[in-house]
N, C-alpha and C. Protein backbone atom coordinates (compact mmCIF):
# COMPACT_ATOMS: atom_id res chain seq x y z
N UNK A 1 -61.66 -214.99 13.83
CA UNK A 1 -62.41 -216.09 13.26
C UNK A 1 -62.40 -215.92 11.75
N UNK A 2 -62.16 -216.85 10.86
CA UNK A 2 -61.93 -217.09 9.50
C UNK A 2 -62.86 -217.91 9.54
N UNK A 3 -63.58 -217.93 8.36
CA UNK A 3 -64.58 -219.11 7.46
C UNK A 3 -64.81 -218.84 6.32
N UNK A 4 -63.90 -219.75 5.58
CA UNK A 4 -64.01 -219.90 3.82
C UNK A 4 -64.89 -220.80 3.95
N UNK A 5 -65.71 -220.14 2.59
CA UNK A 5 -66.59 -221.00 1.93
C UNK A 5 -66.58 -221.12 0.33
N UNK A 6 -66.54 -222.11 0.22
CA UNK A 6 -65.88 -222.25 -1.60
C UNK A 6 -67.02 -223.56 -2.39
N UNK A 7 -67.06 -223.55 -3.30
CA UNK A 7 -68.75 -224.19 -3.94
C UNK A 7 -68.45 -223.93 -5.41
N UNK A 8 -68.94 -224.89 -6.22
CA UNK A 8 -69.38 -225.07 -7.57
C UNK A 8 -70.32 -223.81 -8.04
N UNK A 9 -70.42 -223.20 -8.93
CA UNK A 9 -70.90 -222.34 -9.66
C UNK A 9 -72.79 -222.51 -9.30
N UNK A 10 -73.22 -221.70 -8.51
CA UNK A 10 -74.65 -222.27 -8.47
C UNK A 10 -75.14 -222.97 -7.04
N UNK A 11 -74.05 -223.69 -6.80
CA UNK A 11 -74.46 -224.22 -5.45
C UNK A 11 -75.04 -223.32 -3.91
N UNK A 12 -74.97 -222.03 -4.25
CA UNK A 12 -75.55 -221.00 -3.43
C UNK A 12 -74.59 -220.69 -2.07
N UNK A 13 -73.04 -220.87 -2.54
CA UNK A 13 -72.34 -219.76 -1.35
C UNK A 13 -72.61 -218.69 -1.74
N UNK A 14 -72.75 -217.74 -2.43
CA UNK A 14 -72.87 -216.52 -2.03
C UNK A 14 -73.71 -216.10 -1.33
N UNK A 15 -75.17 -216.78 -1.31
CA UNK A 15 -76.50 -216.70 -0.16
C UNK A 15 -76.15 -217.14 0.90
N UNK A 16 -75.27 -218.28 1.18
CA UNK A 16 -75.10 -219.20 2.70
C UNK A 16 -73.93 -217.79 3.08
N UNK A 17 -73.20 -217.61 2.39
CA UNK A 17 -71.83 -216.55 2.59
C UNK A 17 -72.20 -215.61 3.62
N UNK A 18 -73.10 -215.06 2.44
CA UNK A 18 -73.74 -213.58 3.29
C UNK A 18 -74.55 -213.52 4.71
N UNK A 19 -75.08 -214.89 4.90
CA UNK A 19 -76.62 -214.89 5.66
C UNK A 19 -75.02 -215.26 6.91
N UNK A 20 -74.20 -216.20 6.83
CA UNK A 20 -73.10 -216.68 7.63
C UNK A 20 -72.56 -214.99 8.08
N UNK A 21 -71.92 -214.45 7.67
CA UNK A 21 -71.36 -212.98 7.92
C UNK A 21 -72.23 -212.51 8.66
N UNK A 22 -73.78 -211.93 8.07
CA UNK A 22 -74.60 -211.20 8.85
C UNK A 22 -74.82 -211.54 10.50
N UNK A 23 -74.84 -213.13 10.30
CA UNK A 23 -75.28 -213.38 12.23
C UNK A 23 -73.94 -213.79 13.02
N UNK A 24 -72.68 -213.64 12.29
CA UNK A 24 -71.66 -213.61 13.13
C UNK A 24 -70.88 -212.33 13.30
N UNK A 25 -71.43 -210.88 12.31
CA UNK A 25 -70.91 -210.16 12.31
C UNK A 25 -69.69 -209.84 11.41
N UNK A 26 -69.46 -210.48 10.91
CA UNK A 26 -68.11 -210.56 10.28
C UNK A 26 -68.33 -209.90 8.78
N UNK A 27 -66.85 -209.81 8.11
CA UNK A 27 -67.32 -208.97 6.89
C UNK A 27 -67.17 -210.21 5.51
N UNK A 28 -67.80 -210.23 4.87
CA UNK A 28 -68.02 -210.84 3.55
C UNK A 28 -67.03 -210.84 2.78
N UNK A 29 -66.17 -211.40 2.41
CA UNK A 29 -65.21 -210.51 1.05
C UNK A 29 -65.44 -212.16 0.20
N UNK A 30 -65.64 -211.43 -0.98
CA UNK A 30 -66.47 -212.20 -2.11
C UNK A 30 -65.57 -212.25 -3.35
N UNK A 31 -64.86 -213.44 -3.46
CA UNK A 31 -63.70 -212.90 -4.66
C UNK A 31 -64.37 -212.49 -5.88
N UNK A 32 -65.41 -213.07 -6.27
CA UNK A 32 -66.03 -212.59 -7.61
C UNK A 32 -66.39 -211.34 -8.13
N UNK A 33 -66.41 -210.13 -6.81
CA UNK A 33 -66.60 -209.04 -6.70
C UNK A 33 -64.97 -208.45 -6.69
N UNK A 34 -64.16 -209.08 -6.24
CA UNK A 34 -63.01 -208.69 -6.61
C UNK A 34 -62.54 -208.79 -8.00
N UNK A 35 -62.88 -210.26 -8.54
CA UNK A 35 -62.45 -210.26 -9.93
C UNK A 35 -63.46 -209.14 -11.08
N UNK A 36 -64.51 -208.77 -10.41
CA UNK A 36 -65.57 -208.28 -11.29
C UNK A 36 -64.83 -206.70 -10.94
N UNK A 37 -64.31 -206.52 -9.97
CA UNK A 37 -63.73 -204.83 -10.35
C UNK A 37 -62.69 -205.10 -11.01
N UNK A 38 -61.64 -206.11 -10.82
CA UNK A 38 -60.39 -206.13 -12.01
C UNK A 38 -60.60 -206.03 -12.94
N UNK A 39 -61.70 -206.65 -13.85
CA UNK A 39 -62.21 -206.26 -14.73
C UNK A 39 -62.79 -205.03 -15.30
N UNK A 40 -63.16 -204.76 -14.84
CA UNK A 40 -64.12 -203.33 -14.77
C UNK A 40 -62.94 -202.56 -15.33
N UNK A 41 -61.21 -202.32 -14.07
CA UNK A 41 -60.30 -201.64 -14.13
C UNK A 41 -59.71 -201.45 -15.21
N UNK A 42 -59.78 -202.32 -15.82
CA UNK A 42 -58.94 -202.97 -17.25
C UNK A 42 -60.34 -202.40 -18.34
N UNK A 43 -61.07 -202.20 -17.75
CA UNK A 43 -62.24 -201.76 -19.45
C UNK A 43 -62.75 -203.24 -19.75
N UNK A 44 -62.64 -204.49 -19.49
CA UNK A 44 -63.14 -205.39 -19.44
C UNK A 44 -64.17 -205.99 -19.44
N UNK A 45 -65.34 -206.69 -20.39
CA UNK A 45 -66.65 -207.29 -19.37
C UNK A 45 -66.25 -208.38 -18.79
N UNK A 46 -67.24 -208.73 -17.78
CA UNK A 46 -66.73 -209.99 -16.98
C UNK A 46 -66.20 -211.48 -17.77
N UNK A 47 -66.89 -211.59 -18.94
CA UNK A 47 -66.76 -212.79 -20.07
C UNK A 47 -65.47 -212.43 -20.26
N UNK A 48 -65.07 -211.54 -21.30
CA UNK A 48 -63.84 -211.45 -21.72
C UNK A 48 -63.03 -211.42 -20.73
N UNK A 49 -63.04 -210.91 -19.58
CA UNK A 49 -61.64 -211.37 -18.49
C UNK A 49 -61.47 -212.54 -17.97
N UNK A 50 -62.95 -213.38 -17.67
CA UNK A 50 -63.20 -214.76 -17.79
C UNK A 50 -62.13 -215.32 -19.11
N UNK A 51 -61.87 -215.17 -20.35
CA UNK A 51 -61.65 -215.92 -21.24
C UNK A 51 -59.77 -215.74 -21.10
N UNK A 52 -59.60 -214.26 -20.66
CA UNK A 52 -58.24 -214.22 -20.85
C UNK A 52 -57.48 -214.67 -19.46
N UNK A 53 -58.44 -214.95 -18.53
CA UNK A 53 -57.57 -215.57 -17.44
C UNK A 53 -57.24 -217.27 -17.74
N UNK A 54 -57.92 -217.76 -18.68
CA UNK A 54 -57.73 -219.22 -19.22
C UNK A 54 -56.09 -218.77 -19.46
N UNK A 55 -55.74 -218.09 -20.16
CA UNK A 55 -54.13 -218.29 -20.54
C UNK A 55 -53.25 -217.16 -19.66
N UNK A 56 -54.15 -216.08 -19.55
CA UNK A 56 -53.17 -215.21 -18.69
C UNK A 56 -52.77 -215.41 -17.05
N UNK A 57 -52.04 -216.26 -16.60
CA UNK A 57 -52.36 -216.67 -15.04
C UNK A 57 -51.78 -215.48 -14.18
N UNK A 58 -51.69 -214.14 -14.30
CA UNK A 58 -51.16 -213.23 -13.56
C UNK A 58 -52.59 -212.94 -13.18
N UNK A 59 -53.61 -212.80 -13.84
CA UNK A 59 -55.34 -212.60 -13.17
C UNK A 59 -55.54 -213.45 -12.01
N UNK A 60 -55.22 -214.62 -12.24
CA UNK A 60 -55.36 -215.50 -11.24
C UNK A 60 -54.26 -214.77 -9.99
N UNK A 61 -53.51 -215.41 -10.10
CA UNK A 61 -52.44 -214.64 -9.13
C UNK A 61 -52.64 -212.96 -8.52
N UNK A 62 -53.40 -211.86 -9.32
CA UNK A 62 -53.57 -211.31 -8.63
C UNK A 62 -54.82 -211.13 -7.55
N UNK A 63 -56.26 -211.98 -7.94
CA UNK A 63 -56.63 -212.19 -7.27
C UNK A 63 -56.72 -212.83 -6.01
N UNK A 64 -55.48 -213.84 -6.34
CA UNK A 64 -55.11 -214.84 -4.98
C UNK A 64 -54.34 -213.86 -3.83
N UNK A 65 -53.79 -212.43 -4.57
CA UNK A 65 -52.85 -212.16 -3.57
C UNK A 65 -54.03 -211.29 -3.10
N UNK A 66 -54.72 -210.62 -3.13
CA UNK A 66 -55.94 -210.12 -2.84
C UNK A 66 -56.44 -211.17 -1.53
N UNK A 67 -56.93 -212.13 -2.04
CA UNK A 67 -57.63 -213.01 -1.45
C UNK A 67 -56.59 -213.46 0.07
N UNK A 68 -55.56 -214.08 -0.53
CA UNK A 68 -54.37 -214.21 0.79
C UNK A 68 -54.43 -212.87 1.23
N UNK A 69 -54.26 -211.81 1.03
CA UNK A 69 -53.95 -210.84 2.24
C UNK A 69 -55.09 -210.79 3.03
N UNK A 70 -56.46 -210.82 2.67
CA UNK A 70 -57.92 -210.63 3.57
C UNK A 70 -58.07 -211.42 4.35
N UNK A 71 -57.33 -212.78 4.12
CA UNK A 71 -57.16 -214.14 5.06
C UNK A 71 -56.68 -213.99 6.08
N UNK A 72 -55.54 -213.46 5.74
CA UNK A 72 -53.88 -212.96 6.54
C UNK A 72 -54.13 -212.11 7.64
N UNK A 73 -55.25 -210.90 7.57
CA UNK A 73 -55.33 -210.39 8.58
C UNK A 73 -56.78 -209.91 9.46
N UNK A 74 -57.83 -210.40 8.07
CA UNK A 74 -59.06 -210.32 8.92
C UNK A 74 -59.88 -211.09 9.54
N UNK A 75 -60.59 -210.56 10.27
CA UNK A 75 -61.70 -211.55 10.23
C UNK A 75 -63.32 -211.72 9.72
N UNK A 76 -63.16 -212.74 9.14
CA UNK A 76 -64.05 -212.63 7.89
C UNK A 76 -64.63 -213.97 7.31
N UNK A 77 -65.60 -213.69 6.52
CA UNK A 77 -66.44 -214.79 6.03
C UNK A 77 -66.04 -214.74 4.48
N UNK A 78 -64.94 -215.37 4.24
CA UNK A 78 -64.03 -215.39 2.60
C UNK A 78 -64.78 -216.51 1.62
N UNK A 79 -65.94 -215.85 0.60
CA UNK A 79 -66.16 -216.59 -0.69
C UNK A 79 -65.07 -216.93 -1.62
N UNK A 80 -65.08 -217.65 -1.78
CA UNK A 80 -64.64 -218.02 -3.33
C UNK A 80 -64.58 -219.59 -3.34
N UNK A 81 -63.92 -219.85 -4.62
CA UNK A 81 -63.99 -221.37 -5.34
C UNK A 81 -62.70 -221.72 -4.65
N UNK A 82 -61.22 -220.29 -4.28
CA UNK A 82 -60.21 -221.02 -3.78
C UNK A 82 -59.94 -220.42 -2.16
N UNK A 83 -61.25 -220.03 -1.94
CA UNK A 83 -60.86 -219.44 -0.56
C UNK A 83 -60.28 -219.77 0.72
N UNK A 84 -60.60 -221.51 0.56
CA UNK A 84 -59.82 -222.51 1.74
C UNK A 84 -58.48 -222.44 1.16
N UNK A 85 -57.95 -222.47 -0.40
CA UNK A 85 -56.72 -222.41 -0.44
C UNK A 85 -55.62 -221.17 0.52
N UNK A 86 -56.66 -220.21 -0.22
CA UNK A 86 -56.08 -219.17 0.18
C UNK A 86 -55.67 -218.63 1.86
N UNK A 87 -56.87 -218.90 2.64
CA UNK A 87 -56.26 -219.14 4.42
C UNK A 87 -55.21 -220.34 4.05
N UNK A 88 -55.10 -221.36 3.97
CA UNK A 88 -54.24 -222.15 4.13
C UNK A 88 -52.66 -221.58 3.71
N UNK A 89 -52.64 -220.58 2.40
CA UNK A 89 -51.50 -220.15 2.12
C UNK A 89 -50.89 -218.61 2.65
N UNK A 90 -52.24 -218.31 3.34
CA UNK A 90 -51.79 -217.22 4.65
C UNK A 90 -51.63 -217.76 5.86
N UNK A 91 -51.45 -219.28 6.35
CA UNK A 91 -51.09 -219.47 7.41
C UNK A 91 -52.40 -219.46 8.59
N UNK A 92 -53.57 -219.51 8.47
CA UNK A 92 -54.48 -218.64 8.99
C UNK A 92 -55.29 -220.41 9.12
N UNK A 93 -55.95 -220.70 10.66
CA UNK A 93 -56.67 -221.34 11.21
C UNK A 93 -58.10 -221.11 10.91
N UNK A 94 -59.00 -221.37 9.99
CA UNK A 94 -60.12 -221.38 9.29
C UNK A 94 -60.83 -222.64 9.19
N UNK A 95 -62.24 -222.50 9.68
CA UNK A 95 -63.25 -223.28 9.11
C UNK A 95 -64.03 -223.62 8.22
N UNK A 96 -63.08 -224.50 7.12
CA UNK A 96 -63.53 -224.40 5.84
C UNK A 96 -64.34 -225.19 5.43
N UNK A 97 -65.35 -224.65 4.42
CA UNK A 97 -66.89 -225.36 3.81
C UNK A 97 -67.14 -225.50 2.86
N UNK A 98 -67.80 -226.15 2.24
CA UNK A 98 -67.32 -226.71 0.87
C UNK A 98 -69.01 -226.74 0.81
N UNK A 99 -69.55 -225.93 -0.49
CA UNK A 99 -71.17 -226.27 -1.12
C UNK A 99 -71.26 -226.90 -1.81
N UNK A 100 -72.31 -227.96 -2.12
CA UNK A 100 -72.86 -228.16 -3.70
C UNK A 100 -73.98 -228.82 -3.93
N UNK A 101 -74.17 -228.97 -5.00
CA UNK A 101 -75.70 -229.40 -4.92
C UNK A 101 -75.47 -230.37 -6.68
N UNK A 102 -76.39 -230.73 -6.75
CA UNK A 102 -76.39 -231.60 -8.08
C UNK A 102 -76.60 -230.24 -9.23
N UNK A 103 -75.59 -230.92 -10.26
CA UNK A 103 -75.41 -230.65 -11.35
C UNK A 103 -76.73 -229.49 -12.04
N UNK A 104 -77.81 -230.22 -11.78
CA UNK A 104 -79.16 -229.92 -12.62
C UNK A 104 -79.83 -228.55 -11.82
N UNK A 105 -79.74 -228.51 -10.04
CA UNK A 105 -80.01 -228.03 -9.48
C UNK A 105 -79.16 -227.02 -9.55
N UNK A 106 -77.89 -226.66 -9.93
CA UNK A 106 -77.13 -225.69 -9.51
C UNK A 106 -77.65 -225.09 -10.91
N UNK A 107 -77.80 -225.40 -12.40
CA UNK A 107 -78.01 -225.01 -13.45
C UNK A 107 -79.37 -224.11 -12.77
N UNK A 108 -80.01 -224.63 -12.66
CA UNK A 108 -81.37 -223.82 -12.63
C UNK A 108 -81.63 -222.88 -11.46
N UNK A 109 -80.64 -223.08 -10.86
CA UNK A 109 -80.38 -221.35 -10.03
C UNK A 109 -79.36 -220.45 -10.50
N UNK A 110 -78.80 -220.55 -11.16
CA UNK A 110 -78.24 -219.85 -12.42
C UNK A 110 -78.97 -219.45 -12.91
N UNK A 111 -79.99 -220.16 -14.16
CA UNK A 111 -81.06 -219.29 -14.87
C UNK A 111 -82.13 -218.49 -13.87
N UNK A 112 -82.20 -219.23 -12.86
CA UNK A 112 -83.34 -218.19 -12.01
C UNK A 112 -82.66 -217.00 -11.63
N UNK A 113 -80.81 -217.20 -11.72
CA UNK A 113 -80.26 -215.45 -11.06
C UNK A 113 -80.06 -214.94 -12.34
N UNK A 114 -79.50 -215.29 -13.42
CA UNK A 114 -79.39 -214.75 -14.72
C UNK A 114 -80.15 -214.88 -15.99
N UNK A 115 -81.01 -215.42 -15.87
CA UNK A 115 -81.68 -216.14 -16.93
C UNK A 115 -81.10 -217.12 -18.12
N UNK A 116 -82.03 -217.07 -19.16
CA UNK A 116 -81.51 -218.30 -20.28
C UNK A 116 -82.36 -219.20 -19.92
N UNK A 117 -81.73 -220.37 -21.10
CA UNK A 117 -82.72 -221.50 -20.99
C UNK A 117 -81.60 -222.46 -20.07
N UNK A 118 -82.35 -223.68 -19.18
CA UNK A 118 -81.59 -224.07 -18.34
C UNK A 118 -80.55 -225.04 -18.69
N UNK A 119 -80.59 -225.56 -20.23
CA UNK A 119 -79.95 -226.75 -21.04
C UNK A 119 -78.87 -226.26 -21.50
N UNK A 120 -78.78 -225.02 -21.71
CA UNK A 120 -77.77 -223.94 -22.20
C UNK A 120 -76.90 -223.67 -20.64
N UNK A 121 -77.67 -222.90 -20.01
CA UNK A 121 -77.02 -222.79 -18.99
C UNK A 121 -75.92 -224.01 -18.25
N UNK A 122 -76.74 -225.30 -18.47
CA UNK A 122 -75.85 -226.62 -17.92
C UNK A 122 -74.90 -226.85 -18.61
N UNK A 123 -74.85 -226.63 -20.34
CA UNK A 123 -73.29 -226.99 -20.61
C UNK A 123 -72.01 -225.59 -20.58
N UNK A 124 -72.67 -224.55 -20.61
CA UNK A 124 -72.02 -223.09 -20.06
C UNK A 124 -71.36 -223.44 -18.27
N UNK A 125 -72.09 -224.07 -17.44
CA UNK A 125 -71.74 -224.51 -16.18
C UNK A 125 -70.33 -225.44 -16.27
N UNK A 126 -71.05 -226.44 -17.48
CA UNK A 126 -70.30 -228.08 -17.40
C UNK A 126 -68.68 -227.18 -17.59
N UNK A 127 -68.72 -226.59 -18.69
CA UNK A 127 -67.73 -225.77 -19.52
C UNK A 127 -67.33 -224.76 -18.81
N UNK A 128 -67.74 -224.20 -17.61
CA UNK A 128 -66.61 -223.12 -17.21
C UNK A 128 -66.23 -223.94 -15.92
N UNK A 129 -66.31 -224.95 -15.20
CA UNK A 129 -65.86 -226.18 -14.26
C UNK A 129 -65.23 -226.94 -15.02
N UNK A 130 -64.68 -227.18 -16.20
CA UNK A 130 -63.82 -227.92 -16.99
C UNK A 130 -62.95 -227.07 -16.74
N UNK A 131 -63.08 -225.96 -17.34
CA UNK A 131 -61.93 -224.75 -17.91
C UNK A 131 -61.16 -223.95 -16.08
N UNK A 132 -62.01 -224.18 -15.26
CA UNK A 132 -61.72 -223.86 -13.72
C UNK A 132 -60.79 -224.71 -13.29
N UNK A 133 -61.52 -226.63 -13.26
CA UNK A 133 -60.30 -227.49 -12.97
C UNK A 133 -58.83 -227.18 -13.48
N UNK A 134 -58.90 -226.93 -15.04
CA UNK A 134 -57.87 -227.28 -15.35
C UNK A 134 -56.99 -225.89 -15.92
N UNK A 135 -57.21 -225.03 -15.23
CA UNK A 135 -56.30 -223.78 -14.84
C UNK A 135 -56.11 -223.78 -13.46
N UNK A 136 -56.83 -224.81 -12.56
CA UNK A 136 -56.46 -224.77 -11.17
C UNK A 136 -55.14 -225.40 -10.72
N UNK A 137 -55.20 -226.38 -11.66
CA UNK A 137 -54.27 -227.88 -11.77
C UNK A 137 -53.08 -227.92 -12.52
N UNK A 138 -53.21 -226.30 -13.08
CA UNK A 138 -51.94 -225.94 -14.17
C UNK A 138 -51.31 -224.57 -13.34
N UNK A 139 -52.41 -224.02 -12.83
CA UNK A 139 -51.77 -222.65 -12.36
C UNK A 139 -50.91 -223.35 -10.46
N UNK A 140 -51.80 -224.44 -9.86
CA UNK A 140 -51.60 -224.55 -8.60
C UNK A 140 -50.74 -225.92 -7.75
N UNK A 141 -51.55 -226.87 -9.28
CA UNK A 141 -51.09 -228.15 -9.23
C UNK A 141 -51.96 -228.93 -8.27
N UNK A 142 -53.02 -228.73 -7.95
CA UNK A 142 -54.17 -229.47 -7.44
C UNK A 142 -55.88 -229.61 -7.65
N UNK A 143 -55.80 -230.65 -7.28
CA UNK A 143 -57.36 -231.01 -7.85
C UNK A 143 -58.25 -230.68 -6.77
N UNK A 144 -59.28 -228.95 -7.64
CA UNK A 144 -60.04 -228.04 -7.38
C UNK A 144 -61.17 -228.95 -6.55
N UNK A 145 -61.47 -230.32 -7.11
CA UNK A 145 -63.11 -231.11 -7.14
C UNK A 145 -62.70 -231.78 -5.22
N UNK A 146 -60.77 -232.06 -4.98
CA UNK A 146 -60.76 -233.02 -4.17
C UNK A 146 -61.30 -232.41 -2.31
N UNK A 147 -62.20 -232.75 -1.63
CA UNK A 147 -63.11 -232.35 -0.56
C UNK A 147 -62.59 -232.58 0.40
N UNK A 148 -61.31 -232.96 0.49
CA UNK A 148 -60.46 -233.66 1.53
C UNK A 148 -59.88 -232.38 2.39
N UNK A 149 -59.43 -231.27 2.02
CA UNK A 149 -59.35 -230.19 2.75
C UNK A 149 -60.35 -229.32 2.91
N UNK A 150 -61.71 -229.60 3.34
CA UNK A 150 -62.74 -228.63 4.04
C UNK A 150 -63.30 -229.46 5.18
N UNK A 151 -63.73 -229.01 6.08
CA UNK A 151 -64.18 -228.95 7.58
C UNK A 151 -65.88 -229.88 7.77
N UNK A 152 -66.21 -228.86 6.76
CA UNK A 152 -67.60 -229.29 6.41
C UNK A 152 -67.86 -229.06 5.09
N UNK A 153 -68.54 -230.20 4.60
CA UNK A 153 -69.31 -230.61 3.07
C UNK A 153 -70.50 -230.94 2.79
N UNK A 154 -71.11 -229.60 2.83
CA UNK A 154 -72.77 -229.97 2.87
C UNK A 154 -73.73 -229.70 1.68
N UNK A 155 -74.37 -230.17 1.50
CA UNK A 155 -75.54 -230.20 0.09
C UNK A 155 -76.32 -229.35 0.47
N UNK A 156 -76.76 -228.69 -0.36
CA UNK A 156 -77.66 -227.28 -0.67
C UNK A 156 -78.89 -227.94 -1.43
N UNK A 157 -78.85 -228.89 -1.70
CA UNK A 157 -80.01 -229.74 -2.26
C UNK A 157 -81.06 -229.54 -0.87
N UNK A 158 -82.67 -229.17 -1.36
CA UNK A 158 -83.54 -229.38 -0.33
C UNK A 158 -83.31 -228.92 0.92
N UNK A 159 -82.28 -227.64 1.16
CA UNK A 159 -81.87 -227.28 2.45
C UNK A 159 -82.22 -225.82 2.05
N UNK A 160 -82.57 -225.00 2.84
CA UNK A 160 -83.05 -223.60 2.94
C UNK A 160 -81.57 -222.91 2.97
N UNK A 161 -81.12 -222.00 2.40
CA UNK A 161 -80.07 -220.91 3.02
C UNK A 161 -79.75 -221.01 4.31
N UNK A 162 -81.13 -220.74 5.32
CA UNK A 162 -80.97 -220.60 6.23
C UNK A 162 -80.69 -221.44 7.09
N UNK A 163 -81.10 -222.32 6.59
CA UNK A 163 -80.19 -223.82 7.59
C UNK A 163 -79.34 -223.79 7.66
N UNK A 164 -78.60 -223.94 6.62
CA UNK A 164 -77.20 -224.14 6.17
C UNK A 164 -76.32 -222.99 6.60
N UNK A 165 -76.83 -221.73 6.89
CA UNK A 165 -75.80 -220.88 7.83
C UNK A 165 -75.81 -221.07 8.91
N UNK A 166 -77.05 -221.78 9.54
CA UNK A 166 -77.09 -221.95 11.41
C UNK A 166 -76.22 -223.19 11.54
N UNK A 167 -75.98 -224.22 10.42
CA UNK A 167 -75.30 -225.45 10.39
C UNK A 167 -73.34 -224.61 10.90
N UNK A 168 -73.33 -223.89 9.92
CA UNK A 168 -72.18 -223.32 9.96
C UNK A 168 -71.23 -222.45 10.70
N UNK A 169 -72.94 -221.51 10.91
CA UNK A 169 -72.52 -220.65 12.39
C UNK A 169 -71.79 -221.69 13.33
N UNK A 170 -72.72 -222.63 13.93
CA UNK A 170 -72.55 -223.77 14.89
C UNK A 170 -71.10 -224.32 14.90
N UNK A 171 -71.24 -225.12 13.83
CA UNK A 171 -69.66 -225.16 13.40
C UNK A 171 -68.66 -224.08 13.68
N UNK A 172 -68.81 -222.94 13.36
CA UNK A 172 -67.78 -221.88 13.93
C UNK A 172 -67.46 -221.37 14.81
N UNK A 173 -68.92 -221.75 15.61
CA UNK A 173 -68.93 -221.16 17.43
C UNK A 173 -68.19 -222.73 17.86
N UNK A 174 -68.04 -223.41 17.57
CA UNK A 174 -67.92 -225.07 18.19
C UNK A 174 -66.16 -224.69 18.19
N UNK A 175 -65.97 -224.61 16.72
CA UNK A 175 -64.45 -224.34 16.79
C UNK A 175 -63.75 -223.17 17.28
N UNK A 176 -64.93 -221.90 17.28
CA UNK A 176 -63.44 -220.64 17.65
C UNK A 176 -64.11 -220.29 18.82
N UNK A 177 -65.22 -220.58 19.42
CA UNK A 177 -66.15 -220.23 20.37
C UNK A 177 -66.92 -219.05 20.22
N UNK A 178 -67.87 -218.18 21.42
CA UNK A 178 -68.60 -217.31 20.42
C UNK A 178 -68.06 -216.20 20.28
């Protein structure tokens, strides 16, 4: 059983991610934690490897091959922004989910996980989803925003975590059984 889950900055996959893994058992793999040790490896903070993957696309690429191999052979509950890409380019039958929530709402769970002020935080958001599209669309040749390849597309607006993983579980027992 595969289930990518991929979401706008804020929209709260990494909470639906985890709470999804825990009651199906499955293991988590979280690309951001992948990109956050590449970094690390390199002597890097997360910003500055953030800035040099805008032009360097071998970061990208090595995280994707990362990401495709965990697809390729486990089974697992795969975060990221391209994680449906990535089963799809391992060949791999996955139930893919797509988060988000409004603009304003995703800002201010940002400042509640990192702080700042939340007006700051929204054009830091607006501005690294500009700079995401359009290394997605240069490095991949497709549009990151289009919802047409996920399974399920659900709003995190006014929905508990925990809904939203029993929504999903469901969904995953429906498609791979239990």
């Amino acid at each position: 059983m595969l289930i990518t889950i991929s979401g706008l900055p804020g929209s709260g996959k990494t909470t639906v991610a985890r709470l999804v893994a825990e009651q199906l058992g499955l293991e988590h793999v979280y690309a951001g934690d992948i990109f956050r040790r590449q970094a690390a490896a390199r002597g890097l903070s997360l910003e500055e490897y953030a800035r040099r993957a805008e032009t360097d696309h071998s970061i990208d690429r090595a995280l994707d091959e990362q990401m495709r191999a965990r697809a390729a052979q486990d089974e697992a509950v795969l975060e990221g922004r391209l994680a449906a890409f990535m089963a799809d380019a391992a060949g791999r039958p996955a139930l893919k989910v797509f988060l988000d929530a409004p603009e304003a709402v995703r800002a201010q769970r940002i400042v509640a996980r990192e702080g700042g002020a939340a007006e700051a935080r929204l054009q830091e958001t607006q501005a690294r989803e500009a700079s995401d599209a359009r290394r997605y669309q240069e490095i991949y040749g497709f549009d990151y925003h289009d919802r047409g390849r996920y399974d399920l597309v659900l709003s995190t607006d006014g929905r508990s975590p925990e809904e939203l993983a029993r929504e999903i579980v469901a969904a995953a027992r429906a498609r791979f059984g239990p």
